[in-house]
Protein backbone atom coordinates (compact mmCIF):
# COMPACT_ATOMS: atom_id res chain seq x y z
CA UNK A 1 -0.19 -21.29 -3.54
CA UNK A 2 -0.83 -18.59 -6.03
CA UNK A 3 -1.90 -14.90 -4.70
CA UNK A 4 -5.56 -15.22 -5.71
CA UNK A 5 -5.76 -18.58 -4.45
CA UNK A 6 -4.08 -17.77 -1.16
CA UNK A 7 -6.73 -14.64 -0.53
CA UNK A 8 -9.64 -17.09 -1.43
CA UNK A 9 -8.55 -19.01 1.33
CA UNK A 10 -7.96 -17.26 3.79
CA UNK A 11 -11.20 -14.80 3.22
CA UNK A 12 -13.29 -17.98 3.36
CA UNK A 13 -11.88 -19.43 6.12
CA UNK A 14 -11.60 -16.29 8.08
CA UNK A 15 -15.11 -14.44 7.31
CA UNK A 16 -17.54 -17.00 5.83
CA UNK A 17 -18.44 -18.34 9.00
CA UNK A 18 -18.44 -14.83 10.90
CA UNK A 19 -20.60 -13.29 7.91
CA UNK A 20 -23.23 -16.29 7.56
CA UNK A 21 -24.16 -15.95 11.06
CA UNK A 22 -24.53 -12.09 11.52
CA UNK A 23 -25.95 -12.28 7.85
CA UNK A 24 -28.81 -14.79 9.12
CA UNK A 25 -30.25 -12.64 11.91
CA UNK A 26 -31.63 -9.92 9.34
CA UNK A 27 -33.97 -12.31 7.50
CA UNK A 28 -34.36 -13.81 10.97
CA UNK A 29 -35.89 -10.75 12.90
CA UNK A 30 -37.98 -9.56 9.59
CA UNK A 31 -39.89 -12.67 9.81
CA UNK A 32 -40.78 -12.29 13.57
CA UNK A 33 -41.98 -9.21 12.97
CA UNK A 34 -44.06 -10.16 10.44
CA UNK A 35 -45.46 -13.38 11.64
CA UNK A 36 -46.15 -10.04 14.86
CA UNK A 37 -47.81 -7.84 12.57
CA UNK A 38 -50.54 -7.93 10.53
CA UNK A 39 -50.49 -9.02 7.18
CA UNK A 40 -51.68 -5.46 5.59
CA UNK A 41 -48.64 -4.18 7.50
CA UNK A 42 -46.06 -6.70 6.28
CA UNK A 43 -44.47 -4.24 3.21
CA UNK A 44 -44.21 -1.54 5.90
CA UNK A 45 -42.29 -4.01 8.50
CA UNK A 46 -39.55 -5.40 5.42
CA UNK A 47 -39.62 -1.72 4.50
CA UNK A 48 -38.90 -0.40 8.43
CA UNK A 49 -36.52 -3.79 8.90
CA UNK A 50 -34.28 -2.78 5.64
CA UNK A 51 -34.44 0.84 6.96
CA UNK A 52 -33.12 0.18 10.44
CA UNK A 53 -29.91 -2.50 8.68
CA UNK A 54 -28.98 0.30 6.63
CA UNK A 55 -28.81 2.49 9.34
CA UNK A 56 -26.87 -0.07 11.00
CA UNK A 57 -24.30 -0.04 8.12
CA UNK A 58 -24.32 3.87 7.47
CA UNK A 59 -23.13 4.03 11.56
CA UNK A 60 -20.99 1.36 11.87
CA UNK A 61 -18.79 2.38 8.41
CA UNK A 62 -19.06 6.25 10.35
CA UNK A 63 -17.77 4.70 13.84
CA UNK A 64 -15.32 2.27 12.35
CA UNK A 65 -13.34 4.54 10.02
CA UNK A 66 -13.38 7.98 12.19
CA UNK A 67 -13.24 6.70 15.66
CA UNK A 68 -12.92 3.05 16.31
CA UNK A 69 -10.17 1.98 14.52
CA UNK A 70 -8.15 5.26 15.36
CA UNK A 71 -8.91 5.00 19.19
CA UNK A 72 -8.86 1.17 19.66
CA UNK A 73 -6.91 -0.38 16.88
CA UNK A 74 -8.20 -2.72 14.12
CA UNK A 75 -7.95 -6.15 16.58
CA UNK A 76 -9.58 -4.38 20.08
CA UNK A 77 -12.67 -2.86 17.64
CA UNK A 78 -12.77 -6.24 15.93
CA UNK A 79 -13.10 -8.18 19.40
CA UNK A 80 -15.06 -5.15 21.11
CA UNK A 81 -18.02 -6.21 18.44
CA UNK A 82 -17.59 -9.80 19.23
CA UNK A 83 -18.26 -9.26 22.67
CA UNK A 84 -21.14 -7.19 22.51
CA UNK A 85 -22.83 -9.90 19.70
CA UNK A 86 -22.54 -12.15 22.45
CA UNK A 87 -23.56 -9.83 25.23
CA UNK A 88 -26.40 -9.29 23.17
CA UNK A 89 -27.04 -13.16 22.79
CA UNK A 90 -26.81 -13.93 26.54
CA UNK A 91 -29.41 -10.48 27.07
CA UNK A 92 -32.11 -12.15 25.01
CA UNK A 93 -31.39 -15.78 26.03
CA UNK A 94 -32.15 -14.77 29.72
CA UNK A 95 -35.21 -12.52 28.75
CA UNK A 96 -36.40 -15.67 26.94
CA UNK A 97 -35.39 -18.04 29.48
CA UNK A 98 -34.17 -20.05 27.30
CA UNK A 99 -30.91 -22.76 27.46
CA UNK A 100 -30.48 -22.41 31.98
CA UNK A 101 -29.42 -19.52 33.71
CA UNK A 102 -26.90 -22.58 35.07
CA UNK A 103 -25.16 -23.16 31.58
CA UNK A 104 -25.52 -19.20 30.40
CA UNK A 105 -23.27 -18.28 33.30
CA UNK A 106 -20.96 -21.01 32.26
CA UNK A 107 -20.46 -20.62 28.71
CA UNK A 108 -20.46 -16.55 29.79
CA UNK A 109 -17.38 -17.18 32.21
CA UNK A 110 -15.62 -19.71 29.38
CA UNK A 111 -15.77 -16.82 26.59
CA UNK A 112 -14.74 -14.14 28.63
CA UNK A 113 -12.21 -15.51 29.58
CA UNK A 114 -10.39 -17.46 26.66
CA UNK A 115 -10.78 -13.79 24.95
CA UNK A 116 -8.92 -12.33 28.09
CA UNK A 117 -6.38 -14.39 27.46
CA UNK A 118 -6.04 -14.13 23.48
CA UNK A 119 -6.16 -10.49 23.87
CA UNK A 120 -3.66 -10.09 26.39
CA UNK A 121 -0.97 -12.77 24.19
CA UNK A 122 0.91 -10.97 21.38
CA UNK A 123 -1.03 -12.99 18.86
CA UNK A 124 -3.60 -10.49 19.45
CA UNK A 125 -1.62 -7.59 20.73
CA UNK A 126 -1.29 -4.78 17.52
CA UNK A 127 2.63 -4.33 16.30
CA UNK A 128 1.58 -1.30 15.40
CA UNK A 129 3.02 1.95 17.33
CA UNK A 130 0.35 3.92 16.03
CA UNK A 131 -2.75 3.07 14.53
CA UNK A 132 -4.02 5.88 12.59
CA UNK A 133 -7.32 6.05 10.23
CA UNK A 134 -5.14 5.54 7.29
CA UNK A 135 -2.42 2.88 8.28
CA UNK A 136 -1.14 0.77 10.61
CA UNK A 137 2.61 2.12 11.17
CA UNK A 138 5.06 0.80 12.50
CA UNK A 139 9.01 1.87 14.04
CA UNK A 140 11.38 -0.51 13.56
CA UNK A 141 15.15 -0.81 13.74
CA UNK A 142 17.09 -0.94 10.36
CA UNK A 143 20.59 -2.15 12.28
CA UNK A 144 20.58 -4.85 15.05
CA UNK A 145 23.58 -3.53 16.58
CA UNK A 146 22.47 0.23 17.04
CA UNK A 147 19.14 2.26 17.05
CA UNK A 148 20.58 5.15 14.83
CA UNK A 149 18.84 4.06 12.04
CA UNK A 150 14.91 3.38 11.65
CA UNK A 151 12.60 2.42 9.20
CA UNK A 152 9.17 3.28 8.92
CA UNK A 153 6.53 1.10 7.89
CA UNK A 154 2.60 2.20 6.68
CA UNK A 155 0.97 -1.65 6.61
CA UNK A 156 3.23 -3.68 5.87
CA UNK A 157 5.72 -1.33 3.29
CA UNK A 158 8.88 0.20 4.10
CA UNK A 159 8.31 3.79 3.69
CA UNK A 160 11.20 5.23 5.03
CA UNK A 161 13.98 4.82 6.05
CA UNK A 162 15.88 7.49 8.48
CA UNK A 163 19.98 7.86 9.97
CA UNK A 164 20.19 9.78 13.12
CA UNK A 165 23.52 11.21 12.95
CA UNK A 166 23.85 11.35 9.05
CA UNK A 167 20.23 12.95 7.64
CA UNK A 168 21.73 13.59 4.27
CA UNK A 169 22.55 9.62 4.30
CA UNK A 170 19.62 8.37 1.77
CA UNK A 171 18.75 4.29 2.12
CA UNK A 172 16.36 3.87 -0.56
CA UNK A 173 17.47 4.63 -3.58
CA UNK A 174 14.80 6.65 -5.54
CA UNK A 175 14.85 8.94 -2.88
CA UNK A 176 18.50 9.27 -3.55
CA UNK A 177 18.21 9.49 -6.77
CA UNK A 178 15.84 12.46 -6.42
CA UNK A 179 18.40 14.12 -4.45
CA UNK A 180 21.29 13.63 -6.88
CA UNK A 181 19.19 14.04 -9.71
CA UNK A 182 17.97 17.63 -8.51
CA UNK A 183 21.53 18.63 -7.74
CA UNK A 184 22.33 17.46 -11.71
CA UNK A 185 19.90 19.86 -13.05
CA UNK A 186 19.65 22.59 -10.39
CA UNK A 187 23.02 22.65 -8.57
CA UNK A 188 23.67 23.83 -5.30
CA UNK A 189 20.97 26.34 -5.07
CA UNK A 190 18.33 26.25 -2.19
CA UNK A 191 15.37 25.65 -4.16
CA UNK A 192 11.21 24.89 -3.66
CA UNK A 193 9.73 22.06 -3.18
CA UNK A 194 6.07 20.71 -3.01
CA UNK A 195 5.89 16.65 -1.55
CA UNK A 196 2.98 14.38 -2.35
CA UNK A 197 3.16 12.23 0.44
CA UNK A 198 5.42 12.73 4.00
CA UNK A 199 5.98 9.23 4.65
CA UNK A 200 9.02 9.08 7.15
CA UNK A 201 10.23 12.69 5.65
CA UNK A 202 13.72 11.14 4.46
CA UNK A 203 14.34 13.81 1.92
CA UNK A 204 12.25 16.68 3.50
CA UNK A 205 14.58 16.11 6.74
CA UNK A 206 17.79 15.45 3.94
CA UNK A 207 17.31 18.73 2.53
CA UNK A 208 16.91 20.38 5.74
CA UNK A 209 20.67 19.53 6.69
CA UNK A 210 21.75 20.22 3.14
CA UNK A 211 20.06 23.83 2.23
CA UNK A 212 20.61 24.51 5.97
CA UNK A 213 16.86 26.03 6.09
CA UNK A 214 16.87 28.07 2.85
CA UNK A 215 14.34 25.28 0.92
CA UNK A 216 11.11 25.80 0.42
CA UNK A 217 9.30 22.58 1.58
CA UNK A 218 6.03 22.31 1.14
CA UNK A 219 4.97 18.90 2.28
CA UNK A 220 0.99 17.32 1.77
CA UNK A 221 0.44 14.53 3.67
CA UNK A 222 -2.98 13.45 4.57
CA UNK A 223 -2.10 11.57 7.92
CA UNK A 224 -1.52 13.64 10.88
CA UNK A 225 -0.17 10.94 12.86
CA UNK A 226 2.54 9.92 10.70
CA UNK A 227 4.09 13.35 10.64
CA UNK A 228 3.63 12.69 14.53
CA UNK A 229 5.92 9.55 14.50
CA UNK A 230 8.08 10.97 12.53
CA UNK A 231 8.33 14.08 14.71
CA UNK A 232 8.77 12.08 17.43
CA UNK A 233 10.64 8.41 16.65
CA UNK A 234 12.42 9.60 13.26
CA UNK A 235 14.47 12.47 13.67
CA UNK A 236 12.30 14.78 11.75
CA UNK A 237 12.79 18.34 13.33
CA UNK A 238 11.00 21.22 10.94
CA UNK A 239 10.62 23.76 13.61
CA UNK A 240 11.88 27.24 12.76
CA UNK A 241 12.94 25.66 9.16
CA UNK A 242 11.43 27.36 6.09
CA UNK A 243 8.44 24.19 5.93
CA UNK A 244 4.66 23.81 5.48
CA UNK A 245 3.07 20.76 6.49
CA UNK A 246 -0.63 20.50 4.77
CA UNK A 247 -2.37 17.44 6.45
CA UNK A 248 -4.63 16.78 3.14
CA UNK A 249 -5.29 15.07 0.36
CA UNK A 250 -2.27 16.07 -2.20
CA UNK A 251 -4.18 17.18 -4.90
CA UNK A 252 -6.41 19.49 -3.25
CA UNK A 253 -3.62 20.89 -0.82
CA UNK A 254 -1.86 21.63 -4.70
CA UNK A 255 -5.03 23.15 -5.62
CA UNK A 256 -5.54 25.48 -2.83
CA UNK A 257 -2.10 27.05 -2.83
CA UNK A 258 -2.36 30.33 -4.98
CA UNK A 259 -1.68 29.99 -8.81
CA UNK A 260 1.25 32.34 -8.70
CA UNK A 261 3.59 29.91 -6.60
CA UNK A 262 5.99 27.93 -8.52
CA UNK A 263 7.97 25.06 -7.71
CA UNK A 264 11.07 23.81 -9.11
CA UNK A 265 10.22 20.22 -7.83
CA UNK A 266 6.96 18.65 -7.85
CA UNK A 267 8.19 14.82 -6.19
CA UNK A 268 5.39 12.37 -6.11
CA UNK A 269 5.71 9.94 -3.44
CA UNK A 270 2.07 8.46 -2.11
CA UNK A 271 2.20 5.61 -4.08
CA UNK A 272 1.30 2.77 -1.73
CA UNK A 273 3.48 -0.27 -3.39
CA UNK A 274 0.80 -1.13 -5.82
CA UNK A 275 -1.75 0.84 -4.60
CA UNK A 276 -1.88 3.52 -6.59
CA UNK A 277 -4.39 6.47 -5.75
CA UNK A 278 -6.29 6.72 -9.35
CA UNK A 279 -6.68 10.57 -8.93
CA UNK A 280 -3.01 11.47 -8.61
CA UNK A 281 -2.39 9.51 -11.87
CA UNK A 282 -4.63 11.66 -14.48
CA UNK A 283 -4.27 14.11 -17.05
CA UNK A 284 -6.59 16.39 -15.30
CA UNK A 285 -3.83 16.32 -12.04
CA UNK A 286 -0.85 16.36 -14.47
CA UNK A 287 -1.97 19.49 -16.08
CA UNK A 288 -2.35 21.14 -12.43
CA UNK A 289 1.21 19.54 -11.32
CA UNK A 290 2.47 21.11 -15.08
CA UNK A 291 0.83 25.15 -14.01
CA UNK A 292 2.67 24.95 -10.63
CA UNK A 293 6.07 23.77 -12.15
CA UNK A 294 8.72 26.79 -12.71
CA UNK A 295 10.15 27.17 -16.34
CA UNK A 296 13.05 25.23 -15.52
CA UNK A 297 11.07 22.85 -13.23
CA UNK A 298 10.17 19.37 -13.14
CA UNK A 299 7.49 16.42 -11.95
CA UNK A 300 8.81 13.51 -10.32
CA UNK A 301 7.47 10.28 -9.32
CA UNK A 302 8.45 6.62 -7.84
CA UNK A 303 6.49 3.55 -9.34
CA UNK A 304 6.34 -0.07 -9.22
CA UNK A 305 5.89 -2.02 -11.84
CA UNK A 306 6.05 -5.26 -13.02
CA UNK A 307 9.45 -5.09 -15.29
CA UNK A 308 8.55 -7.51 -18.24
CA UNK A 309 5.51 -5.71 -19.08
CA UNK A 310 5.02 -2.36 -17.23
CA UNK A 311 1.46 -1.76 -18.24
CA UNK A 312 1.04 0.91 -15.57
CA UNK A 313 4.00 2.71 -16.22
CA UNK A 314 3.52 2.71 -19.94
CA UNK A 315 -0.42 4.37 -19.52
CA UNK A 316 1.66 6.76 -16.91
CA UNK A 317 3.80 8.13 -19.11
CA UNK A 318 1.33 8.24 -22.20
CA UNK A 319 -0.71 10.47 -19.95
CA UNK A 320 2.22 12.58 -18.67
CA UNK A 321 3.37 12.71 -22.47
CA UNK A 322 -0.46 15.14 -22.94
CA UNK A 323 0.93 17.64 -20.26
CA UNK A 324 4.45 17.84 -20.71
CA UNK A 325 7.00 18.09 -23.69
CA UNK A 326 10.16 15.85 -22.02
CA UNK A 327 9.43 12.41 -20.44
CA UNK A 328 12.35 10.20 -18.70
CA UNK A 329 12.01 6.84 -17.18
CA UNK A 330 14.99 6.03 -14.68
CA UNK A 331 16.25 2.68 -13.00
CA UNK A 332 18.34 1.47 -10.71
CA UNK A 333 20.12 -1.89 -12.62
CA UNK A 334 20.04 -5.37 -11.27
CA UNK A 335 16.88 -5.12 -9.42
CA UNK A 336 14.89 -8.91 -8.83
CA UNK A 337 10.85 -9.23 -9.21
CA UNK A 338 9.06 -5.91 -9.37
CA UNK A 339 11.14 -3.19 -10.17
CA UNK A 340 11.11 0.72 -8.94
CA UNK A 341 11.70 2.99 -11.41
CA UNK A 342 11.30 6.59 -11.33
CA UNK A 343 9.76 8.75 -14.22
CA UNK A 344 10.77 12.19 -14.60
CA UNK A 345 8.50 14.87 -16.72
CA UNK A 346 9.69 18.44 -17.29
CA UNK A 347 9.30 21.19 -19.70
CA UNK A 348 12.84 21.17 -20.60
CA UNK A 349 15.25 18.43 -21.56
CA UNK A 350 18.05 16.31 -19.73
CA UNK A 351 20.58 15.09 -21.86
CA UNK A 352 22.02 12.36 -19.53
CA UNK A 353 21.16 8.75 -19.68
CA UNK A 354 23.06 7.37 -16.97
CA UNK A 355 23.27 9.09 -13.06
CA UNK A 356 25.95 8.31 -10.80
CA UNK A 357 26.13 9.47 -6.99
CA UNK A 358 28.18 11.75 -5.73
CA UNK A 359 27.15 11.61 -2.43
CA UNK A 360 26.43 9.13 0.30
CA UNK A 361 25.86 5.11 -1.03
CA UNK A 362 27.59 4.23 -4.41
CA UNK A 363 24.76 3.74 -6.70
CA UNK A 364 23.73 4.35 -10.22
CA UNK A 365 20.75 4.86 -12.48
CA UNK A 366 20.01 3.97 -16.11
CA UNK A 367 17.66 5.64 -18.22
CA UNK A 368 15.50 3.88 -20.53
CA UNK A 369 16.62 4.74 -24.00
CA UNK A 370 13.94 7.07 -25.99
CA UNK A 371 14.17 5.09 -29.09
CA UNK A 372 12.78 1.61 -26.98
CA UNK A 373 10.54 3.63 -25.00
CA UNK A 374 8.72 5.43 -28.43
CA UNK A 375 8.31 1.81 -29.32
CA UNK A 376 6.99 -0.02 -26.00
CA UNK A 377 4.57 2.94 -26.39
CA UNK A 378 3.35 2.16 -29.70
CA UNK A 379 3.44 -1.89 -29.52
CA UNK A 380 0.99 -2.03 -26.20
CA UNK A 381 -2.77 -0.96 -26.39
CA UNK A 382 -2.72 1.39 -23.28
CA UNK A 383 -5.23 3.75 -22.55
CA UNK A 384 -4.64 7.69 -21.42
CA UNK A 385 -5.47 8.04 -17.95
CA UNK A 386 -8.62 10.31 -16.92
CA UNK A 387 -10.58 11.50 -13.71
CA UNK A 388 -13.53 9.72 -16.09
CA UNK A 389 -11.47 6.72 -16.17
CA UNK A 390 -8.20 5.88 -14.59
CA UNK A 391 -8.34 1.59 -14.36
CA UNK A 392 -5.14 1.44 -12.52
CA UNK A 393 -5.95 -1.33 -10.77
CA UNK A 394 -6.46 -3.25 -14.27
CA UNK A 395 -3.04 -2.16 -15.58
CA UNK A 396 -1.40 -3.16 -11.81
CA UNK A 397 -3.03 -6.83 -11.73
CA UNK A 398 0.27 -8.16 -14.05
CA UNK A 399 2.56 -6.95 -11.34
CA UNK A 400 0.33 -8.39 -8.74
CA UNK A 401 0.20 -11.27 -10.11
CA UNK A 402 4.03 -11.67 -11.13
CA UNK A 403 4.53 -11.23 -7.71
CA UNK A 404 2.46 -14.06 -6.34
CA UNK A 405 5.01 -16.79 -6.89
């Protein structure tokens, strides 16, 4: 099946049924009360009825998303609202007297305990190791025969991707490519760094081996427990090193740092696959990435596209192209499907067009030639991303739907 079809599908077949019945009782229960009430009073009962659901809503968004999920885990909340909908049911069955006490108790016993025994199999069981507000993530493995390498998933994306006993060994290759690409241009000076996005800390903990402690990390990630797992399953070990974890949202940990820090590296990394956070993606951000940049200093950022006809990555660097004077867009060759490529802006120029590692795997990047990209920029009708409007998700649905098949 295609994507779209597939998520039809399976949202019907998993929710319609689930949604029709709690969506009945609300019409339900304002009609008792109104048939109870008098018929001057009926606008004030719909009124106090719609009142009381949206309360209902208000809380249960509140609960879900701050404690909930976080404490119990997507599948024990999901199953912990089940059962009180049917303790509920069997409450106001008995105050009615309604169906046998005989049969209640039954059907009572029966549910409780097929869902004891769903819960307690693994098809119900979370693979998560942590469950946080923002993702589901997960410790793997990267080698069958050893456990000195680990990968860290957030849903269900590789993130990272960590070696025990070889830090400075980078797996996925934009992050390598940052690494090699910063040594091009800055050499082996210690230098400062600000991080949009933690992840499993691959470079962070990288550069911690390499500068020996003499970078400047400054890392924003807005989930407290990943930095957790990766303090505690990854390797990641930034105590007495020269580091600053902000647990925020990137662009306003950028904004509260004082105006006359500069960074030689700006690296963009919170892009989640194709979910793309619309505010990290605008000229408005750009132009505060652009004041915090040194004179020699440069903006980079990982994104996946669809390679045939990048739409998002074409608006990108139309957008970056209003805040800075030099725009690059680097690739690793030979990739299948959707394609990673990395998109460099800076105030100065880089006159390479290819990048070939000197350390760790053997790897190599192309750069897209200036002359194509002037022209891919001019053929395609692509709007200048804004905090007013930013439709990433528009420009991403060709990748998504590439994908599908």
């Amino acid at each position: 099946m295609s994507l779209i079809t597939a998520i039809m599908l399976v949202s019907m077949s998993l929710f319609f049924l689930p949604s029709l019945f709690v969506g009945v009782v609300s019409p339900l229960a304002t009609k008792l009360a109104i048939d109870i009430a008098d018929n001057s009073d009926s606008g004030m009962v719909i009124g106090r009825m719609y009142a009381l659901g949206t309360v209902g809503a208000i809380f249960g968004a509140l609960m879900a998303g701050y404690l909930l999920i976080a404490t119990l885990g997507s599948r024990s909340t999901v199953l912990l609202i089940a059962s009180l909908y049917f303790a509920q049911g069997c409450l106001f069955a008995i105050i009615q007297g309604r169906g046998g006490n005989k049969l209640l108790l039954f059907a009572t016993l029966l549910c409780t305990g097929l869902a004891s025994i769903t819960y307690f199999t693994s098809s119900f069981r979370s693979q998560c190791y942590s469950e946080s507000s923002y993702f589901c993530i997960q410790i793997n493995s990267a080698n069958k025969w050893s456990d000195d390498v680990r990968l860290m998933a957030l849903d269900h994306l590789v993130h990272s991707i960590n070696d025990k006993k070889t830090p400075e060994l980078l797996h996925s290759p934009y992050v390598h490519f940052v690494d090699e690409y910063v040594e091009q241009r800055l050499g082996q000076e210690a230098i400062s760094a600000f991080f949009i996005g933690g992840g499993g800390f691959s470079l962070p903990r990288a550069w911690l081996e390499k500068y020996q402690g003499r970078a400047q990390l400054t890392i924003a990630e807005i989930d407290p427990d990943v930095t957790r797992v990766a303090r505690e399953m990854l390797w990641f070990d930034d105590q007495g090193a020269n580091t600053n974890i902000i647990h925020d949202d990137a662009r306003v940990a950028l904004n509260s740092i004082e105006s006359s820090k500069k960074f030689d590296l700006i690296f963009g990394d919170a892009f989640h696959d194709i979910s793309i956070p619309a505010h990290l993606v605008t000229r408005e951000f750009n132009e505060l990435v652009a004041s915090r940049l040194d004179e020699n200093g440069f903006y980079v950022v990982n994104v996946v596209d669809n390679p045939t006809k990048p739409a998002f990555l074409l608006s990108f660097v139309k957008t970056l192209r209003q805040s800075f004077s030099e725009t690059e867009i680097w690739f690793e060759p030979d990739q299948v499907g959707r394609t990673t490529f990395i998109v460099v802006a800076a105030k100065t120029s880089f006159v390479d067009n290819f990048l070939t590692a000197k350390n760790g795997f053997e790897r190599s990047w192309w750069r897209w030639p200036n002359r194509k990209l002037e022209k891919a920029l001019v053929l395609h009708s692509i709007p200048i991303l804004t905090d007013d409007l930013a439709p990433v998700e528009r420009l991403m649905s060709g990748t998504v739907l590439a994908g599908s098949h």
